[in-house]
PDB file of N, CA and C in Angstrom:
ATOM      1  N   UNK A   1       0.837  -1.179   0.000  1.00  0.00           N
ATOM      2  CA  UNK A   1       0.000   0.000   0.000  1.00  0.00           C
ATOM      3  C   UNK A   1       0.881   1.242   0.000  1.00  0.00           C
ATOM      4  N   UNK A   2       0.452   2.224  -0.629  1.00  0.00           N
ATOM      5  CA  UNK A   2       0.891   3.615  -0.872  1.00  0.00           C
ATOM      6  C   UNK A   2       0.965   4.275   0.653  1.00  0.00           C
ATOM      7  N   UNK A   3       2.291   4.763   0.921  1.00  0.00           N
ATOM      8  CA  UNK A   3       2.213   5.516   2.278  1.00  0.00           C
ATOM      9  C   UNK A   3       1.357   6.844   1.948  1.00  0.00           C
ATOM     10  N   UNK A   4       0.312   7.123   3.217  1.00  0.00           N
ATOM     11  CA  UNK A   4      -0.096   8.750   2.504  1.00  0.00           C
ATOM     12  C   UNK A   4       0.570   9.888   2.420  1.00  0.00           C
ATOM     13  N   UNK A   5       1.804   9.705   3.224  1.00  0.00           N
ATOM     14  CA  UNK A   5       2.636  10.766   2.782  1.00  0.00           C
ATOM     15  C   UNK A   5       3.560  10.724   1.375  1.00  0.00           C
ATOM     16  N   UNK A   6       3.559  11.611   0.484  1.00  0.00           N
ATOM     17  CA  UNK A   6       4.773  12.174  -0.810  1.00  0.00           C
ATOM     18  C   UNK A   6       5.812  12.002  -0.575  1.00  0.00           C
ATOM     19  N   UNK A   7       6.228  12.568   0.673  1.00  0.00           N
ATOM     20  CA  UNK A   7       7.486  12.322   1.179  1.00  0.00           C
ATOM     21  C   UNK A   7       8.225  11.117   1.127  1.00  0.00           C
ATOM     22  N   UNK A   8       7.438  10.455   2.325  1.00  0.00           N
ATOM     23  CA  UNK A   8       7.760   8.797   2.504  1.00  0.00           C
ATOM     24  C   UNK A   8       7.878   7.777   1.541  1.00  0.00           C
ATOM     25  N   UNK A   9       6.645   7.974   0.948  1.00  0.00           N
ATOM     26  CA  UNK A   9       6.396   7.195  -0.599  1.00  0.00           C
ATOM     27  C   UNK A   9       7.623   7.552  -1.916  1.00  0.00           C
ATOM     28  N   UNK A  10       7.986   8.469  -1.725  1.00  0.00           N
ATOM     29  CA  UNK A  10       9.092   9.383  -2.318  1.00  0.00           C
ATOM     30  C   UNK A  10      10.445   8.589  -2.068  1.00  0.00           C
ATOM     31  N   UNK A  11      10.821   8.578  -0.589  1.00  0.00           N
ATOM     32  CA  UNK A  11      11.971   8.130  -0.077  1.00  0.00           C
ATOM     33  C   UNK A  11      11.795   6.486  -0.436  1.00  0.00           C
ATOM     34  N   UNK A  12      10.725   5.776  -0.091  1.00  0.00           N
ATOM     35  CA  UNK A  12      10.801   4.635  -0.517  1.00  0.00           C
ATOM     36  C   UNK A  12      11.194   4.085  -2.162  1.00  0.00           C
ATOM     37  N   UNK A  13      10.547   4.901  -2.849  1.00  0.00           N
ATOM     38  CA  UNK A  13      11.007   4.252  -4.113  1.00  0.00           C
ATOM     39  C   UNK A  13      12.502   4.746  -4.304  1.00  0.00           C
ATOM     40  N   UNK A  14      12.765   6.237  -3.775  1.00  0.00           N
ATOM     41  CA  UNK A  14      14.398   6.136  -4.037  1.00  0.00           C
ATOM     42  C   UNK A  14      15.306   4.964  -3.341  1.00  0.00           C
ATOM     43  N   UNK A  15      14.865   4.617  -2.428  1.00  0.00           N
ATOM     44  CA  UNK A  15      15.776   3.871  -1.698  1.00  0.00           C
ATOM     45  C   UNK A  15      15.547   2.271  -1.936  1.00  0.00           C
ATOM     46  N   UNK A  16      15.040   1.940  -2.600  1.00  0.00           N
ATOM     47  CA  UNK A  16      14.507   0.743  -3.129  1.00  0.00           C
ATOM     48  C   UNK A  16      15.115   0.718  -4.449  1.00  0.00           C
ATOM     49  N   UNK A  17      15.353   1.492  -5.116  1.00  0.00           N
ATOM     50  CA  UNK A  17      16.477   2.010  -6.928  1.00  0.00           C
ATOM     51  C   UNK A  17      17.742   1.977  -5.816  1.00  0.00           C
ATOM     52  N   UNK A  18      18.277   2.684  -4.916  1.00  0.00           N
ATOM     53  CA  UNK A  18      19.458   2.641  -4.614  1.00  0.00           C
ATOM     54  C   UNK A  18      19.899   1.164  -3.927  1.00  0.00           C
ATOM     55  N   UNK A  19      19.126   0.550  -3.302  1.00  0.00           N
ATOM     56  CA  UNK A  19      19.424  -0.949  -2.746  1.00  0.00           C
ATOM     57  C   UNK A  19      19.584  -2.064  -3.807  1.00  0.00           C
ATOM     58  N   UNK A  20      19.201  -1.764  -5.278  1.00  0.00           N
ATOM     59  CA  UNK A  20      19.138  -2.446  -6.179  1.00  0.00           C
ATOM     60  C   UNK A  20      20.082  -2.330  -6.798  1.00  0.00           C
ATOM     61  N   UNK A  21      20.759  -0.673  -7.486  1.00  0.00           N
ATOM     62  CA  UNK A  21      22.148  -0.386  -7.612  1.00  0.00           C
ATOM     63  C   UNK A  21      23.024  -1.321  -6.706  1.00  0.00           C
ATOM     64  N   UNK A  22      23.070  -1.066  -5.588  1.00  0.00           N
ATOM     65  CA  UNK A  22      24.072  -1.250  -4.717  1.00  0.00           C
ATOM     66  C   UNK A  22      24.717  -2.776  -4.950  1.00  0.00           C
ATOM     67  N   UNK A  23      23.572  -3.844  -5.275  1.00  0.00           N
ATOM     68  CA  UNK A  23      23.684  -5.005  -5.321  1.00  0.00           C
ATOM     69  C   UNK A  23      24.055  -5.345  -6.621  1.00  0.00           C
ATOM     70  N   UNK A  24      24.438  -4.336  -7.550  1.00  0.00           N
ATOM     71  CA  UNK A  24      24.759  -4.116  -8.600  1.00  0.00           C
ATOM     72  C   UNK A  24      23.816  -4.984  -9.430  1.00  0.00           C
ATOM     73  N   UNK A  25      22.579  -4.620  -9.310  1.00  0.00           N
ATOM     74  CA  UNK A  25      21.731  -4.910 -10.431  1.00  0.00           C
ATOM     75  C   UNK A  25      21.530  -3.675 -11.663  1.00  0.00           C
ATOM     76  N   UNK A  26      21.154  -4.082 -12.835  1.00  0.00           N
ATOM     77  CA  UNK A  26      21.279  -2.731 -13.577  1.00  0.00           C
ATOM     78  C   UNK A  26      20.581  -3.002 -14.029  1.00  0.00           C
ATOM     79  N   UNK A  27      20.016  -1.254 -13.379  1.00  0.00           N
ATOM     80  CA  UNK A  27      18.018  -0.541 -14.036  1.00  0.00           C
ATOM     81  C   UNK A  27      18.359   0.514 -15.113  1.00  0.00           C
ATOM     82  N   UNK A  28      17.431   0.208 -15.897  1.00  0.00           N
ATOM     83  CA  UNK A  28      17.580   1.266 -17.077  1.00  0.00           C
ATOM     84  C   UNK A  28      17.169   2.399 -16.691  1.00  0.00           C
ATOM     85  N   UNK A  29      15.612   2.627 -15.869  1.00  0.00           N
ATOM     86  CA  UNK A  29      15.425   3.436 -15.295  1.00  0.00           C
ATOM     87  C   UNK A  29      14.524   3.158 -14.922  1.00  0.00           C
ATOM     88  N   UNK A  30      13.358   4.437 -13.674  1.00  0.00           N
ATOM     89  CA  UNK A  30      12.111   4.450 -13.052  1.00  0.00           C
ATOM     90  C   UNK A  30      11.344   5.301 -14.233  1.00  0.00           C
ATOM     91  N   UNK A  31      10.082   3.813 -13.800  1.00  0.00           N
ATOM     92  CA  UNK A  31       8.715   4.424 -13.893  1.00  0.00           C
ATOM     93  C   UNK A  31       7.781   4.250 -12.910  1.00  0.00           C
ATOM     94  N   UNK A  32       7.525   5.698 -12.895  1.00  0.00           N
ATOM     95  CA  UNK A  32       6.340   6.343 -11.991  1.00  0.00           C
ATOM     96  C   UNK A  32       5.056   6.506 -12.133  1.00  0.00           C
ATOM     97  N   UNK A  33       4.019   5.356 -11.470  1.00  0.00           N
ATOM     98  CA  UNK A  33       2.464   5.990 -12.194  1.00  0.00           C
ATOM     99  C   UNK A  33       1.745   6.576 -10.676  1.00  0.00           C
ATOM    100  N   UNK A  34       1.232   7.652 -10.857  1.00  0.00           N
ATOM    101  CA  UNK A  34       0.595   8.678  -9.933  1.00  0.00           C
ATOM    102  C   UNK A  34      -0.755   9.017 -10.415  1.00  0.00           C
ATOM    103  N   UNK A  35      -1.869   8.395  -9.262  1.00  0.00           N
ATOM    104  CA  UNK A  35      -3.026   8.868  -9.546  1.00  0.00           C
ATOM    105  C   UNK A  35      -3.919  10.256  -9.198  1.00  0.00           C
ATOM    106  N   UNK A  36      -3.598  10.938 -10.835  1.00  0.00           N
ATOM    107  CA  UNK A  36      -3.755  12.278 -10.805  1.00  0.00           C
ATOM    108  C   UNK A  36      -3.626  13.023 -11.796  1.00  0.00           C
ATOM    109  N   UNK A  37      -3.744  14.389 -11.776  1.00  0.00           N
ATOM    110  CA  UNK A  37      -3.040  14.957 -13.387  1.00  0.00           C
ATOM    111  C   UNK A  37      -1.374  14.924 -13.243  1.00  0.00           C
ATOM    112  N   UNK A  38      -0.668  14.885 -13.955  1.00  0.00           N
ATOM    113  CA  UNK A  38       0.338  14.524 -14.532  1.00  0.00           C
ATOM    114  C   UNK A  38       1.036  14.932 -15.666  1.00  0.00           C
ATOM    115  N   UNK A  39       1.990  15.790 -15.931  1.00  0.00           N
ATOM    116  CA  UNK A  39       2.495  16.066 -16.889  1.00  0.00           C
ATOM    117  C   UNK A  39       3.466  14.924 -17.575  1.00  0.00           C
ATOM    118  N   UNK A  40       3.685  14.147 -18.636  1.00  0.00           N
ATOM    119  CA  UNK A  40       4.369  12.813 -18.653  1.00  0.00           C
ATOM    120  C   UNK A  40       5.772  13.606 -19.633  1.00  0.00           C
ATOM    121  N   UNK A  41       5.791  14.935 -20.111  1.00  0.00           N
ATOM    122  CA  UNK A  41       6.496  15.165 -20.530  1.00  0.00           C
ATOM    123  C   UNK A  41       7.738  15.934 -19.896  1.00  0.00           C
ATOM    124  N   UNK A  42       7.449  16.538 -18.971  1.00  0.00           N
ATOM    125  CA  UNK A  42       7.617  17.083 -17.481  1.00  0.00           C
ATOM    126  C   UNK A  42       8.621  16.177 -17.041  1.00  0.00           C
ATOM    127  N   UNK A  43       7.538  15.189 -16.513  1.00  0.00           N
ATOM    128  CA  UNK A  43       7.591  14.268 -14.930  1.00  0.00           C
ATOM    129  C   UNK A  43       7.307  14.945 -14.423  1.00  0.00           C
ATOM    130  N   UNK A  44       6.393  16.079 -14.282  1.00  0.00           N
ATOM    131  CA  UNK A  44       6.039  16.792 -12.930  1.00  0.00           C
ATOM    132  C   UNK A  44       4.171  16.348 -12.633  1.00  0.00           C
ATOM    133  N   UNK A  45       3.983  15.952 -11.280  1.00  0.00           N
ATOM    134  CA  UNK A  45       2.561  15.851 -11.423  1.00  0.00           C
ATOM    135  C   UNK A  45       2.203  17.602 -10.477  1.00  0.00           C
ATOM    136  N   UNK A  46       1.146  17.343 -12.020  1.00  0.00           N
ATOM    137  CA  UNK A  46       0.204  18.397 -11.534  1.00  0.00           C
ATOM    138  C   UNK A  46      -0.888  18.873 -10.393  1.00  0.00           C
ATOM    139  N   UNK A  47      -1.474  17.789 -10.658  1.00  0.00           N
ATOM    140  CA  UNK A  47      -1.955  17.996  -8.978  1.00  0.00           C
ATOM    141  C   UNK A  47      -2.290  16.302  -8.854  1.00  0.00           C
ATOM    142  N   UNK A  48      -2.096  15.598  -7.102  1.00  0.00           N
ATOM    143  CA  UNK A  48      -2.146  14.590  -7.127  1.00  0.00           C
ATOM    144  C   UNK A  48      -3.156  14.658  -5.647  1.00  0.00           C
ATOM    145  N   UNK A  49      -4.036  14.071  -5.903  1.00  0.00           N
ATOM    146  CA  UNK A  49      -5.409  14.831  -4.622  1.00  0.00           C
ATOM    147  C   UNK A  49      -5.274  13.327  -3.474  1.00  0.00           C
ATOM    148  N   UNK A  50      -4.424  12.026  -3.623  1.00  0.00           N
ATOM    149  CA  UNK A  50      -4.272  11.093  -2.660  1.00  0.00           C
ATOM    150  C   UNK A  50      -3.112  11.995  -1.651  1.00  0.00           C
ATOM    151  N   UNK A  51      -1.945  12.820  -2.188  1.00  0.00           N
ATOM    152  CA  UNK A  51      -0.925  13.505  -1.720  1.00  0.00           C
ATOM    153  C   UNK A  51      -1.237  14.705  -1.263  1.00  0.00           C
ATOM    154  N   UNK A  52      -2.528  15.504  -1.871  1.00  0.00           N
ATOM    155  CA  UNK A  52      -2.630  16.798  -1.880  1.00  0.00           C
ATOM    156  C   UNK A  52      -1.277  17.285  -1.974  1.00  0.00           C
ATOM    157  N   UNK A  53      -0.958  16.956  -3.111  1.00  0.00           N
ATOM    158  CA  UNK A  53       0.534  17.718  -3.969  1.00  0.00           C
ATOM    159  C   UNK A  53      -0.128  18.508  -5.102  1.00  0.00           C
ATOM    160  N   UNK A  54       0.558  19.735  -4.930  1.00  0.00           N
ATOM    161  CA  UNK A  54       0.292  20.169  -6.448  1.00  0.00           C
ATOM    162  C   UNK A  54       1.792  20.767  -7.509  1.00  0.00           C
ATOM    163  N   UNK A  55       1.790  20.709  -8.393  1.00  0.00           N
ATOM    164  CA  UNK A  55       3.497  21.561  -9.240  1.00  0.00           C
ATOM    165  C   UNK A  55       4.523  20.679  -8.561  1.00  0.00           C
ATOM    166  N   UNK A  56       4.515  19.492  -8.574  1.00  0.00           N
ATOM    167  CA  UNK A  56       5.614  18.513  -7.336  1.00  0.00           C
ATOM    168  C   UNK A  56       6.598  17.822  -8.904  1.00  0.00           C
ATOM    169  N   UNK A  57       7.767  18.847  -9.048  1.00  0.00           N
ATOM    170  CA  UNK A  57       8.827  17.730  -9.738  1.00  0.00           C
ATOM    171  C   UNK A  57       9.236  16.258  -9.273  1.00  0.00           C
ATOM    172  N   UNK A  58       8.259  15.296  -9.235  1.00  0.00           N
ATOM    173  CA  UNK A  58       8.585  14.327  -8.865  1.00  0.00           C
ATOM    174  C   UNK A  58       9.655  13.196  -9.593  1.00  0.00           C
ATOM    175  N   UNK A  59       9.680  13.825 -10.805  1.00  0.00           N
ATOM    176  CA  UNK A  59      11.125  12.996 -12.017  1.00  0.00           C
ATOM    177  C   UNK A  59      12.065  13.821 -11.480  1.00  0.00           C
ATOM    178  N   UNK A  60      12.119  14.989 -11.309  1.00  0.00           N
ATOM    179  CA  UNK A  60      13.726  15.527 -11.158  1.00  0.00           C
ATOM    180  C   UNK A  60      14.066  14.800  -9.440  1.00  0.00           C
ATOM    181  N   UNK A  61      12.927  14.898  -8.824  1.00  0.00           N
ATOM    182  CA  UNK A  61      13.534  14.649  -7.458  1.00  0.00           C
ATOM    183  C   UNK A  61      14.228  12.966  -7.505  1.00  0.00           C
ATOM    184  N   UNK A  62      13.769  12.502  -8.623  1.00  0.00           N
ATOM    185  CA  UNK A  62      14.290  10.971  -8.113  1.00  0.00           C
ATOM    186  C   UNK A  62      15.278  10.557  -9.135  1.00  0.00           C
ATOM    187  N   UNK A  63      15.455  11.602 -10.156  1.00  0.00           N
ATOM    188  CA  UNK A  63      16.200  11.440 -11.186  1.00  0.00           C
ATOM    189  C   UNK A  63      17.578  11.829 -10.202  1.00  0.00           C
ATOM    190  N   UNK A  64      17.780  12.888  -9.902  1.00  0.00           N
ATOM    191  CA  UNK A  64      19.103  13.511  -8.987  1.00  0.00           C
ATOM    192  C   UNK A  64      19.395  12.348  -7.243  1.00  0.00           C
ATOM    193  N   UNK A  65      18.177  12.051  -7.435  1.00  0.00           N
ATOM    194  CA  UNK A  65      18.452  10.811  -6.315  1.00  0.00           C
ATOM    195  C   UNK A  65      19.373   9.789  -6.838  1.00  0.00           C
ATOM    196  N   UNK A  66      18.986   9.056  -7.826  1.00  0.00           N
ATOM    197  CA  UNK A  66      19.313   8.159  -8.041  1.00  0.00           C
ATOM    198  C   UNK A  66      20.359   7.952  -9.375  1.00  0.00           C
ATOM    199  N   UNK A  67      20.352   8.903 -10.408  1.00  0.00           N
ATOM    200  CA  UNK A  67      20.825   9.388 -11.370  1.00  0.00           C
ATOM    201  C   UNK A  67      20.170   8.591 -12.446  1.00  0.00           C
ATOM    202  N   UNK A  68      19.166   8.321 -12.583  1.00  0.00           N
ATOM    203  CA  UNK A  68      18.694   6.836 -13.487  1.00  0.00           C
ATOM    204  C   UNK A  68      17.615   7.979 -14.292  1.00  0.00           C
ATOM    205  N   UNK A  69      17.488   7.441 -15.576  1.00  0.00           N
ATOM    206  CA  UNK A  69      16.155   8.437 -16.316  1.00  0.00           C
ATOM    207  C   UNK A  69      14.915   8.028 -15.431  1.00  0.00           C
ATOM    208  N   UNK A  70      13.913   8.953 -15.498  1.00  0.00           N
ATOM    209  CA  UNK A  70      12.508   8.689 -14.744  1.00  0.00           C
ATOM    210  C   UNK A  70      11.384   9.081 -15.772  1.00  0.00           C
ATOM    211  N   UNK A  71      10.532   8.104 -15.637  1.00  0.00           N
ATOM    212  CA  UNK A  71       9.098   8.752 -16.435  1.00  0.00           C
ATOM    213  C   UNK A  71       7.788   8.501 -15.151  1.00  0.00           C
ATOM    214  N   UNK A  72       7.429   9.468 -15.706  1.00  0.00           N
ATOM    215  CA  UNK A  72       6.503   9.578 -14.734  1.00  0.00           C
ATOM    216  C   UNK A  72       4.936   9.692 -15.106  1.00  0.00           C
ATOM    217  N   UNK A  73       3.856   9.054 -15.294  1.00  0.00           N
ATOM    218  CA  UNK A  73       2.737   9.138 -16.097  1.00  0.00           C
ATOM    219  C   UNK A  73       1.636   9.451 -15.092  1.00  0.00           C
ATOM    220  N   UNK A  74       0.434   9.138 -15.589  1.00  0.00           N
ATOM    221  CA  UNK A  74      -1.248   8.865 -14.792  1.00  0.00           C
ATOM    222  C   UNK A  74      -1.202   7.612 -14.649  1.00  0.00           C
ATOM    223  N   UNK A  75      -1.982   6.808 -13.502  1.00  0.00           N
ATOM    224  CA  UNK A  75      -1.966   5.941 -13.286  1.00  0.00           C
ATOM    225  C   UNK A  75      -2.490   4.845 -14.389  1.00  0.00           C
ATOM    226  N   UNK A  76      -3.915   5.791 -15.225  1.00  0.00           N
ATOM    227  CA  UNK A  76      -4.424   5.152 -16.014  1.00  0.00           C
ATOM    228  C   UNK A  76      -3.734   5.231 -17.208  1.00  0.00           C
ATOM    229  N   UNK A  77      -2.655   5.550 -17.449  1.00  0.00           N
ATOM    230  CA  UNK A  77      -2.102   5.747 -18.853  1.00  0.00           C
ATOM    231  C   UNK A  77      -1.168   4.375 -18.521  1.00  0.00           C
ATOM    232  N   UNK A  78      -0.785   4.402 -17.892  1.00  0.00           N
ATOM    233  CA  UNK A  78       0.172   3.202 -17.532  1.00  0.00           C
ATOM    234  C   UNK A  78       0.018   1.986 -17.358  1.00  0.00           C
ATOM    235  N   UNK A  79      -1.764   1.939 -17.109  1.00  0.00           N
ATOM    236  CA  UNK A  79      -2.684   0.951 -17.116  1.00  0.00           C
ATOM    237  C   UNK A  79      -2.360   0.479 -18.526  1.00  0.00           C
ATOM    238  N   UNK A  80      -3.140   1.171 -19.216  1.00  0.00           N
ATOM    239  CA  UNK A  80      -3.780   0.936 -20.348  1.00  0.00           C
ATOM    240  C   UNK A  80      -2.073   0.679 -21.659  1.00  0.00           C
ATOM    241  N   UNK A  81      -0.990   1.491 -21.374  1.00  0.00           N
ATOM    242  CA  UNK A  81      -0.009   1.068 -21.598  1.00  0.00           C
ATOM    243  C   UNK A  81       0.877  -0.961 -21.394  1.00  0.00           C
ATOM    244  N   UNK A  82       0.669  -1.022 -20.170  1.00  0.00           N
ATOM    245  CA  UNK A  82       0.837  -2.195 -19.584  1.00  0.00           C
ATOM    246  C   UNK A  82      -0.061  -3.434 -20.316  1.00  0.00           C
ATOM    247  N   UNK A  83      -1.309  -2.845 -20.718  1.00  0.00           N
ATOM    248  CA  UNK A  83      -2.167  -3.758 -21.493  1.00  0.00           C
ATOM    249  C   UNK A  83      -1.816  -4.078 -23.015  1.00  0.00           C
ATOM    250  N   UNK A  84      -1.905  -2.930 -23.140  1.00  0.00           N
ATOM    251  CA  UNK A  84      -0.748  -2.813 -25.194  1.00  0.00           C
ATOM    252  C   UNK A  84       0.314  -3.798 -25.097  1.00  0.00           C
ATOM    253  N   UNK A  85       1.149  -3.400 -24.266  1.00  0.00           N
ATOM    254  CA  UNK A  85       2.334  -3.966 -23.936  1.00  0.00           C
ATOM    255  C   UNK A  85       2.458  -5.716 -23.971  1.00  0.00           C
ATOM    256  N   UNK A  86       1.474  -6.370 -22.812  1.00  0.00           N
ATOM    257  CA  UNK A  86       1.944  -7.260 -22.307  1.00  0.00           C
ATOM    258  C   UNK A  86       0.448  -8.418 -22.541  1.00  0.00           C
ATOM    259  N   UNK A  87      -0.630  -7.779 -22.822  1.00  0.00           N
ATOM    260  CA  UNK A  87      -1.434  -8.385 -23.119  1.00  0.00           C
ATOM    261  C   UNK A  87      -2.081  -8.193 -21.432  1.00  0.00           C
ATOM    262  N   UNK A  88      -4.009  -8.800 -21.756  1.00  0.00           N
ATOM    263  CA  UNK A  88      -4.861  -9.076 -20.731  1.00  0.00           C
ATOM    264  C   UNK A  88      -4.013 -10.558 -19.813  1.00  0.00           C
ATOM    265  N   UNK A  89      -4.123 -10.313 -18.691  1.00  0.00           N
ATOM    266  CA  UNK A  89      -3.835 -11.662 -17.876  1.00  0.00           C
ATOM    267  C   UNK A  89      -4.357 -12.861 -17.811  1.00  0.00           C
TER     268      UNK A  89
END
Protein backbone atom coordinates (compact mmCIF):
# COMPACT_ATOMS: atom_id res chain seq x y z
CA UNK A 1 0.00 0.00 0.00
CA UNK A 2 0.89 3.61 -0.87
CA UNK A 3 2.21 5.52 2.28
CA UNK A 4 -0.10 8.75 2.50
CA UNK A 5 2.64 10.77 2.78
CA UNK A 6 4.77 12.17 -0.81
CA UNK A 7 7.49 12.32 1.18
CA UNK A 8 7.76 8.80 2.50
CA UNK A 9 6.40 7.19 -0.60
CA UNK A 10 9.09 9.38 -2.32
CA UNK A 11 11.97 8.13 -0.08
CA UNK A 12 10.80 4.63 -0.52
CA UNK A 13 11.01 4.25 -4.11
CA UNK A 14 14.40 6.14 -4.04
CA UNK A 15 15.78 3.87 -1.70
CA UNK A 16 14.51 0.74 -3.13
CA UNK A 17 16.48 2.01 -6.93
CA UNK A 18 19.46 2.64 -4.61
CA UNK A 19 19.42 -0.95 -2.75
CA UNK A 20 19.14 -2.45 -6.18
CA UNK A 21 22.15 -0.39 -7.61
CA UNK A 22 24.07 -1.25 -4.72
CA UNK A 23 23.68 -5.01 -5.32
CA UNK A 24 24.76 -4.12 -8.60
CA UNK A 25 21.73 -4.91 -10.43
CA UNK A 26 21.28 -2.73 -13.58
CA UNK A 27 18.02 -0.54 -14.04
CA UNK A 28 17.58 1.27 -17.08
CA UNK A 29 15.43 3.44 -15.29
CA UNK A 30 12.11 4.45 -13.05
CA UNK A 31 8.71 4.42 -13.89
CA UNK A 32 6.34 6.34 -11.99
CA UNK A 33 2.46 5.99 -12.19
CA UNK A 34 0.59 8.68 -9.93
CA UNK A 35 -3.03 8.87 -9.55
CA UNK A 36 -3.76 12.28 -10.81
CA UNK A 37 -3.04 14.96 -13.39
CA UNK A 38 0.34 14.52 -14.53
CA UNK A 39 2.49 16.07 -16.89
CA UNK A 40 4.37 12.81 -18.65
CA UNK A 41 6.50 15.16 -20.53
CA UNK A 42 7.62 17.08 -17.48
CA UNK A 43 7.59 14.27 -14.93
CA UNK A 44 6.04 16.79 -12.93
CA UNK A 45 2.56 15.85 -11.42
CA UNK A 46 0.20 18.40 -11.53
CA UNK A 47 -1.96 18.00 -8.98
CA UNK A 48 -2.15 14.59 -7.13
CA UNK A 49 -5.41 14.83 -4.62
CA UNK A 50 -4.27 11.09 -2.66
CA UNK A 51 -0.93 13.50 -1.72
CA UNK A 52 -2.63 16.80 -1.88
CA UNK A 53 0.53 17.72 -3.97
CA UNK A 54 0.29 20.17 -6.45
CA UNK A 55 3.50 21.56 -9.24
CA UNK A 56 5.61 18.51 -7.34
CA UNK A 57 8.83 17.73 -9.74
CA UNK A 58 8.58 14.33 -8.86
CA UNK A 59 11.12 13.00 -12.02
CA UNK A 60 13.73 15.53 -11.16
CA UNK A 61 13.53 14.65 -7.46
CA UNK A 62 14.29 10.97 -8.11
CA UNK A 63 16.20 11.44 -11.19
CA UNK A 64 19.10 13.51 -8.99
CA UNK A 65 18.45 10.81 -6.32
CA UNK A 66 19.31 8.16 -8.04
CA UNK A 67 20.82 9.39 -11.37
CA UNK A 68 18.69 6.84 -13.49
CA UNK A 69 16.15 8.44 -16.32
CA UNK A 70 12.51 8.69 -14.74
CA UNK A 71 9.10 8.75 -16.43
CA UNK A 72 6.50 9.58 -14.73
CA UNK A 73 2.74 9.14 -16.10
CA UNK A 74 -1.25 8.86 -14.79
CA UNK A 75 -1.97 5.94 -13.29
CA UNK A 76 -4.42 5.15 -16.01
CA UNK A 77 -2.10 5.75 -18.85
CA UNK A 78 0.17 3.20 -17.53
CA UNK A 79 -2.68 0.95 -17.12
CA UNK A 80 -3.78 0.94 -20.35
CA UNK A 81 -0.01 1.07 -21.60
CA UNK A 82 0.84 -2.20 -19.58
CA UNK A 83 -2.17 -3.76 -21.49
CA UNK A 84 -0.75 -2.81 -25.19
CA UNK A 85 2.33 -3.97 -23.94
CA UNK A 86 1.94 -7.26 -22.31
CA UNK A 87 -1.43 -8.38 -23.12
CA UNK A 88 -4.86 -9.08 -20.73
CA UNK A 89 -3.84 -11.66 -17.88
Amino acid sequence: MTDPSSERTLTKIIDCARKLIEKGIHIEGIGISLPGLVDSETGNALFIPRFKRRDWAVAEEVRVATGLPVRVDNDANAMALAALWFGRP
